[in-house]
C-alpha atoms as a PDB file:
ATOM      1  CA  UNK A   1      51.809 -41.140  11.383  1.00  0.00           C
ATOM      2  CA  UNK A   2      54.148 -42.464   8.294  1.00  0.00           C
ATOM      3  CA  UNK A   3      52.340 -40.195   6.358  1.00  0.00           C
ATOM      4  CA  UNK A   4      52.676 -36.889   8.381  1.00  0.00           C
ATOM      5  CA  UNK A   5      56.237 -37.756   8.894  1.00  0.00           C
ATOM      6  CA  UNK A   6      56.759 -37.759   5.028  1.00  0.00           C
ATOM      7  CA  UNK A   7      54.782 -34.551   4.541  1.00  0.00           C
ATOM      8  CA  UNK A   8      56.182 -32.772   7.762  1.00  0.00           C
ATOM      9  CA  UNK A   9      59.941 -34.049   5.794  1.00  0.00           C
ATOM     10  CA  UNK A  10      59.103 -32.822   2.324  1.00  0.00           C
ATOM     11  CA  UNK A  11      57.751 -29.353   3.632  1.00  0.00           C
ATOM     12  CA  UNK A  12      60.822 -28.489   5.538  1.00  0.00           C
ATOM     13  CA  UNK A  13      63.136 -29.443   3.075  1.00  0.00           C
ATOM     14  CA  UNK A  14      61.219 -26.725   1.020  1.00  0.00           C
ATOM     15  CA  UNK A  15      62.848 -23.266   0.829  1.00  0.00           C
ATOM     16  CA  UNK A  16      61.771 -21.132   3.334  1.00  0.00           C
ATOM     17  CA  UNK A  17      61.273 -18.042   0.972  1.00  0.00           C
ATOM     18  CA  UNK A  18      58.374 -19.774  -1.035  1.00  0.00           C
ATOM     19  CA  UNK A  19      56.389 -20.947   2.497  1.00  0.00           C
ATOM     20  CA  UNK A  20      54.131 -19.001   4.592  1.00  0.00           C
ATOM     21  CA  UNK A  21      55.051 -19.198   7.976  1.00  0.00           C
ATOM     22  CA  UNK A  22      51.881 -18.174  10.636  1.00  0.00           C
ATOM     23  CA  UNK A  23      51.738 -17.705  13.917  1.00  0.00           C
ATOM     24  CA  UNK A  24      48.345 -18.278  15.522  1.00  0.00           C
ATOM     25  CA  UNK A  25      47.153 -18.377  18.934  1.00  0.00           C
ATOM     26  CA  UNK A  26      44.764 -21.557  19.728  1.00  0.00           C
ATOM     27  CA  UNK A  27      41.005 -21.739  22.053  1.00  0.00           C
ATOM     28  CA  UNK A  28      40.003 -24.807  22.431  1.00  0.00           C
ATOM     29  CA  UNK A  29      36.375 -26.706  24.035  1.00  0.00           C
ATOM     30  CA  UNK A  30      37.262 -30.140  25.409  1.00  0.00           C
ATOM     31  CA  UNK A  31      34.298 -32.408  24.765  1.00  0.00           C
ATOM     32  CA  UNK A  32      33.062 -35.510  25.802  1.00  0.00           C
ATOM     33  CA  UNK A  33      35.088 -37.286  28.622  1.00  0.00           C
ATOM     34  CA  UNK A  34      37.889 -35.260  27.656  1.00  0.00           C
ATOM     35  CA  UNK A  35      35.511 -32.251  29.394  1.00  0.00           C
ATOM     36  CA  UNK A  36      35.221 -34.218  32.809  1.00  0.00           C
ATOM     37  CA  UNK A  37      39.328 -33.449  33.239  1.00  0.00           C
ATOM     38  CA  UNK A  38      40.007 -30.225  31.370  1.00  0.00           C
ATOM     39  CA  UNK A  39      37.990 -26.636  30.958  1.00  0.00           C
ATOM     40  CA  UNK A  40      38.809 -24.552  28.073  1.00  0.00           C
ATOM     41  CA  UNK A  41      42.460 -24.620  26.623  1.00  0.00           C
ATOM     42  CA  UNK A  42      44.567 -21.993  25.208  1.00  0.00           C
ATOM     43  CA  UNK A  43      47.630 -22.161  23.272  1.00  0.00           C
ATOM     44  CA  UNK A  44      49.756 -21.159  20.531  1.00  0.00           C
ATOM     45  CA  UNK A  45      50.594 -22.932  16.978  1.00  0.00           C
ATOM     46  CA  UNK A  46      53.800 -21.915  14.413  1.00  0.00           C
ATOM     47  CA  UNK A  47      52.367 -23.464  11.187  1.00  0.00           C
ATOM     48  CA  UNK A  48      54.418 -23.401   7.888  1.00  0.00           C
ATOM     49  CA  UNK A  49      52.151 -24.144   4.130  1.00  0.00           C
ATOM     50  CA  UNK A  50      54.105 -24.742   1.820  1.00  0.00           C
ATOM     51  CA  UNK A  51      52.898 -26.512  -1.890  1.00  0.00           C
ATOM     52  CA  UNK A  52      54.851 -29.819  -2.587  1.00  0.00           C
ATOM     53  CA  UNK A  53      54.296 -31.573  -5.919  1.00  0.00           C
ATOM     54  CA  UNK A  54      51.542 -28.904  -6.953  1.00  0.00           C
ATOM     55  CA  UNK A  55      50.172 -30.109  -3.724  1.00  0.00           C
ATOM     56  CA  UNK A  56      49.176 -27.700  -0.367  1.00  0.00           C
ATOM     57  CA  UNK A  57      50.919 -28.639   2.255  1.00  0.00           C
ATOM     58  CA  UNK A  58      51.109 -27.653   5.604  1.00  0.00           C
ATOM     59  CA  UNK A  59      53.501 -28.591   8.789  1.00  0.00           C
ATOM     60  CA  UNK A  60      53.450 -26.788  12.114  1.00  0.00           C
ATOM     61  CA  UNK A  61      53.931 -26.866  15.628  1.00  0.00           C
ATOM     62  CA  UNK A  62      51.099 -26.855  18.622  1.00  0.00           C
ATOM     63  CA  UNK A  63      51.101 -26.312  22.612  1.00  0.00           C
ATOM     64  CA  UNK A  64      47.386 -26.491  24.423  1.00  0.00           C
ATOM     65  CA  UNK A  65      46.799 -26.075  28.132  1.00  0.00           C
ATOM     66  CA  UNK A  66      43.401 -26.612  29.802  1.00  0.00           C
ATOM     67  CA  UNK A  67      41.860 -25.019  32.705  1.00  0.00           C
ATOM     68  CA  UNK A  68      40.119 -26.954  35.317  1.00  0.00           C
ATOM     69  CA  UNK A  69      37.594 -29.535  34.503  1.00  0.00           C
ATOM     70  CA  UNK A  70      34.629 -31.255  36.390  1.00  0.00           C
ATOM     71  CA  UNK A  71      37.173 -32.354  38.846  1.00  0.00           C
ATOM     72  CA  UNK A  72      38.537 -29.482  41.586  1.00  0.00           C
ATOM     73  CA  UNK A  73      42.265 -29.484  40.521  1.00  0.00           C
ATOM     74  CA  UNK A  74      42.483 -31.530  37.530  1.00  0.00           C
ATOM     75  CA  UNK A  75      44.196 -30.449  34.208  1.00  0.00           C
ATOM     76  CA  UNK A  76      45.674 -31.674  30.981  1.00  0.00           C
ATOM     77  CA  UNK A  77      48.502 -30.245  28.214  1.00  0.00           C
ATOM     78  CA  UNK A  78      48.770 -31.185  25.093  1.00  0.00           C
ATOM     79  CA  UNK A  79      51.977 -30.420  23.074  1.00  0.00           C
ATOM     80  CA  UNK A  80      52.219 -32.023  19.101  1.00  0.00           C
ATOM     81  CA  UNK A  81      53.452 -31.554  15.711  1.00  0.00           C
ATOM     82  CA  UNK A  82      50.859 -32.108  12.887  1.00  0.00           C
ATOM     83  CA  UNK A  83      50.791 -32.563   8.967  1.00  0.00           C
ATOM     84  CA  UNK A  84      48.392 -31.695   6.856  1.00  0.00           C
ATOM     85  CA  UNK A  85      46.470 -30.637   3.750  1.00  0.00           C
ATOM     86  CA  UNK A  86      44.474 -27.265   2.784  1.00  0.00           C
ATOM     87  CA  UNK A  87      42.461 -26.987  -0.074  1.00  0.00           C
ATOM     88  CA  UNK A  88      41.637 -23.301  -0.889  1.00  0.00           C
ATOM     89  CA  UNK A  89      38.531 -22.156  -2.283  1.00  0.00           C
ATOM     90  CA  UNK A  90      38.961 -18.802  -3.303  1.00  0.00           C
ATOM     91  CA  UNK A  91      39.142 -17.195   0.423  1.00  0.00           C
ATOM     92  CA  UNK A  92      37.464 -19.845   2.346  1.00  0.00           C
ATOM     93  CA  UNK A  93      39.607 -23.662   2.490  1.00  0.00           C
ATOM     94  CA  UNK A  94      39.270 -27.218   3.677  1.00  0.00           C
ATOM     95  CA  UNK A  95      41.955 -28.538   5.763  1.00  0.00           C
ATOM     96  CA  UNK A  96      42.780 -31.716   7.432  1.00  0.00           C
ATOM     97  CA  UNK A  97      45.603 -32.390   9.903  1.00  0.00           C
ATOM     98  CA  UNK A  98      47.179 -35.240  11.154  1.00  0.00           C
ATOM     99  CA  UNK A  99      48.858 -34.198  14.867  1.00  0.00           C
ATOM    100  CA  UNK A 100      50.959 -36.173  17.474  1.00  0.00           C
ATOM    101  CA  UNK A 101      50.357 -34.933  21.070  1.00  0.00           C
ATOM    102  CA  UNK A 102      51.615 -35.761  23.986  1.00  0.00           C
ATOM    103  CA  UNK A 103      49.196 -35.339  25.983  1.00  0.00           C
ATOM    104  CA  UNK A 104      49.680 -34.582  29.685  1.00  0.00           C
ATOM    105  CA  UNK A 105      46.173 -34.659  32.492  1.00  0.00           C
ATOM    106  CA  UNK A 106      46.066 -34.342  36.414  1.00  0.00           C
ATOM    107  CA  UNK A 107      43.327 -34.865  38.398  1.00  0.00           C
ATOM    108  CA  UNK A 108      43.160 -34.478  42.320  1.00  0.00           C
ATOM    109  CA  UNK A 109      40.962 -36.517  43.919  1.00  0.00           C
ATOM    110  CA  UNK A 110      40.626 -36.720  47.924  1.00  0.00           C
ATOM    111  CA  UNK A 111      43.671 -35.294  48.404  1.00  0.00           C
ATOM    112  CA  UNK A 112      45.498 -37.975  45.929  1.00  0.00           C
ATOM    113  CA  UNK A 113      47.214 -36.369  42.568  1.00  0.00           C
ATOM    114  CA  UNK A 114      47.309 -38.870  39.645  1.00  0.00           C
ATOM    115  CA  UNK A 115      49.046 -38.050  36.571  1.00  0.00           C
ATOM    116  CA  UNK A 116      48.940 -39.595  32.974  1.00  0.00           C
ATOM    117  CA  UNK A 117      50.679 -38.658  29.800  1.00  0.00           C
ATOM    118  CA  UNK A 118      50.136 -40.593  26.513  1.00  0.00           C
ATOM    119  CA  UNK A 119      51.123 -40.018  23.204  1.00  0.00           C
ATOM    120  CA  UNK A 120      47.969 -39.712  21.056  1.00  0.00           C
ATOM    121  CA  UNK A 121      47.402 -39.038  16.970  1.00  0.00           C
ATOM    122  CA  UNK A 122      44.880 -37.170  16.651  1.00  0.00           C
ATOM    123  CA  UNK A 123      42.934 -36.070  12.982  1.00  0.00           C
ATOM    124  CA  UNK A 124      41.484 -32.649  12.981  1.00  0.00           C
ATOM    125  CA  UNK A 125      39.474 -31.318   9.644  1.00  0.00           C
ATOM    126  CA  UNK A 126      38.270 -27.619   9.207  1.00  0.00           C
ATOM    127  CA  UNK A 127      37.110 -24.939   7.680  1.00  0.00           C
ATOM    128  CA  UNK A 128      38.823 -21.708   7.960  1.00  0.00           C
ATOM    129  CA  UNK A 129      38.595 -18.149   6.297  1.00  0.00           C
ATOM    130  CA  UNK A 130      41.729 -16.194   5.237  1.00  0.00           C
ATOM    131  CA  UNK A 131      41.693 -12.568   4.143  1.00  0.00           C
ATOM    132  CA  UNK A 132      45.424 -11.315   3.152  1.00  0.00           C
ATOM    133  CA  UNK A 133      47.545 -12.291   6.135  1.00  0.00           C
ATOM    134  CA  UNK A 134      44.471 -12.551   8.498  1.00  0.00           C
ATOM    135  CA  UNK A 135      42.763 -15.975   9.330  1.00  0.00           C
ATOM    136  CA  UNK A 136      40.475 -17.806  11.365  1.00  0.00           C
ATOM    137  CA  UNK A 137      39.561 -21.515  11.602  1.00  0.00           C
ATOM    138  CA  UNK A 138      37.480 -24.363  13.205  1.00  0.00           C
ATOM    139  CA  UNK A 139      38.229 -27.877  13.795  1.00  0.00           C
ATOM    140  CA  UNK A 140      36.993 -30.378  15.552  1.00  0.00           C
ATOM    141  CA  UNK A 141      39.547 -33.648  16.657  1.00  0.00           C
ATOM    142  CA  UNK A 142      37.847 -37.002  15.007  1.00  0.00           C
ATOM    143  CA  UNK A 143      38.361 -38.650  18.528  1.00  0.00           C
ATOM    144  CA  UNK A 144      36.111 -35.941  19.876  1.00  0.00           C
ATOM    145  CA  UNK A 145      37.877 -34.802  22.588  1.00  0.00           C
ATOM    146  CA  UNK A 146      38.273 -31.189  21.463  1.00  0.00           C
ATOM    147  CA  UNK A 147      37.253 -28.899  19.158  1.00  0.00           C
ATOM    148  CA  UNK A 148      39.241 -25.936  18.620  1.00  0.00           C
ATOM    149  CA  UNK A 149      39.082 -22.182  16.922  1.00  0.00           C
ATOM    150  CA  UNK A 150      42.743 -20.746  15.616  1.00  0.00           C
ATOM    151  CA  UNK A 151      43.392 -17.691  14.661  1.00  0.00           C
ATOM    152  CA  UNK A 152      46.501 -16.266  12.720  1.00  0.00           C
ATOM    153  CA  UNK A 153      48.501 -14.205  11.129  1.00  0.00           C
ATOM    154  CA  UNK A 154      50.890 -15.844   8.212  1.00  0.00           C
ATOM    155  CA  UNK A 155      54.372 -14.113   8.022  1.00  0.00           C
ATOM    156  CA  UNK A 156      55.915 -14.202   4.323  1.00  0.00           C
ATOM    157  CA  UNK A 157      54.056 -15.388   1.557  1.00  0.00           C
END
């Protein structure tokens, strides 16, 4: 967490006319128990990558929701800000993020609503494919809970 907060801190205090700034709307599997409370999420990210130090660098912003799960009325959101790393390899990159959600579930059963929220860091790497301002990824959360496919469109350089 000490070390997303530096990153996420060195990134912004980069100017904004050297960082590419994407927008990218979010699908995302739940897996495991994780799939017993929520269906399949959808969301939205704002990401910023921005090279520190002759470093990649990336900061952003994320908002999941999930459908129903196993469980008639149950659901979960997830909202977080993440730090990270992308290596690029010509067109195709690594990445690795490190996110902090807050991560919100409901579940009905027999008429009784219970609610949870938790704060949770969670480490997603992937692989992802970028073609001018086009892009797709995959990740996969190390906790498997989720794995998720982004796709975006970087504003700016």
């Amino acid at each position: 967490t000490m070390v997303a907060a530096a990153v996420a801190g060195l990134l912004i205090s980069a100017s904004a006319s050297s960082a590419g700034i994407g927008v990218s709307p979010r699908l995302a599997l739940p897996l495991g128990d994780f799939a017993d409370v929520a269906g399949l999420g959808f969301g939205a990210a704002v990401t910023m990558d921005k090279e520190v130090k002759d470093k990649p660098g990336r900061v952003g912003l994320v908002f999941l929701t999930f459908g129903e799960g196993d469980f008639e009325g149950s659901s979960a959101t997830a909202i977080g800000a993440f730090a990270g790393y992308k290596h690029s390899l010509s067109n195709l990159y690594l990445k690795v993020d490190t996110t902090l959600y807050r991560i919100s579930t409901e579940i009905e059963i027999f008429g009784i609503t219970v609610d949870d929220d938790e704060m949770k860091v969670k480490v997603t790497p992937g692989v992802g494919f970028q073609q001018g301002a086009m892009g797709v990824e995959a990740e996969v959360d190390l906790a498997l809970d989720w794995a998720g496919v982004n796709f975006y469109y970087m504003l700016g350089n």
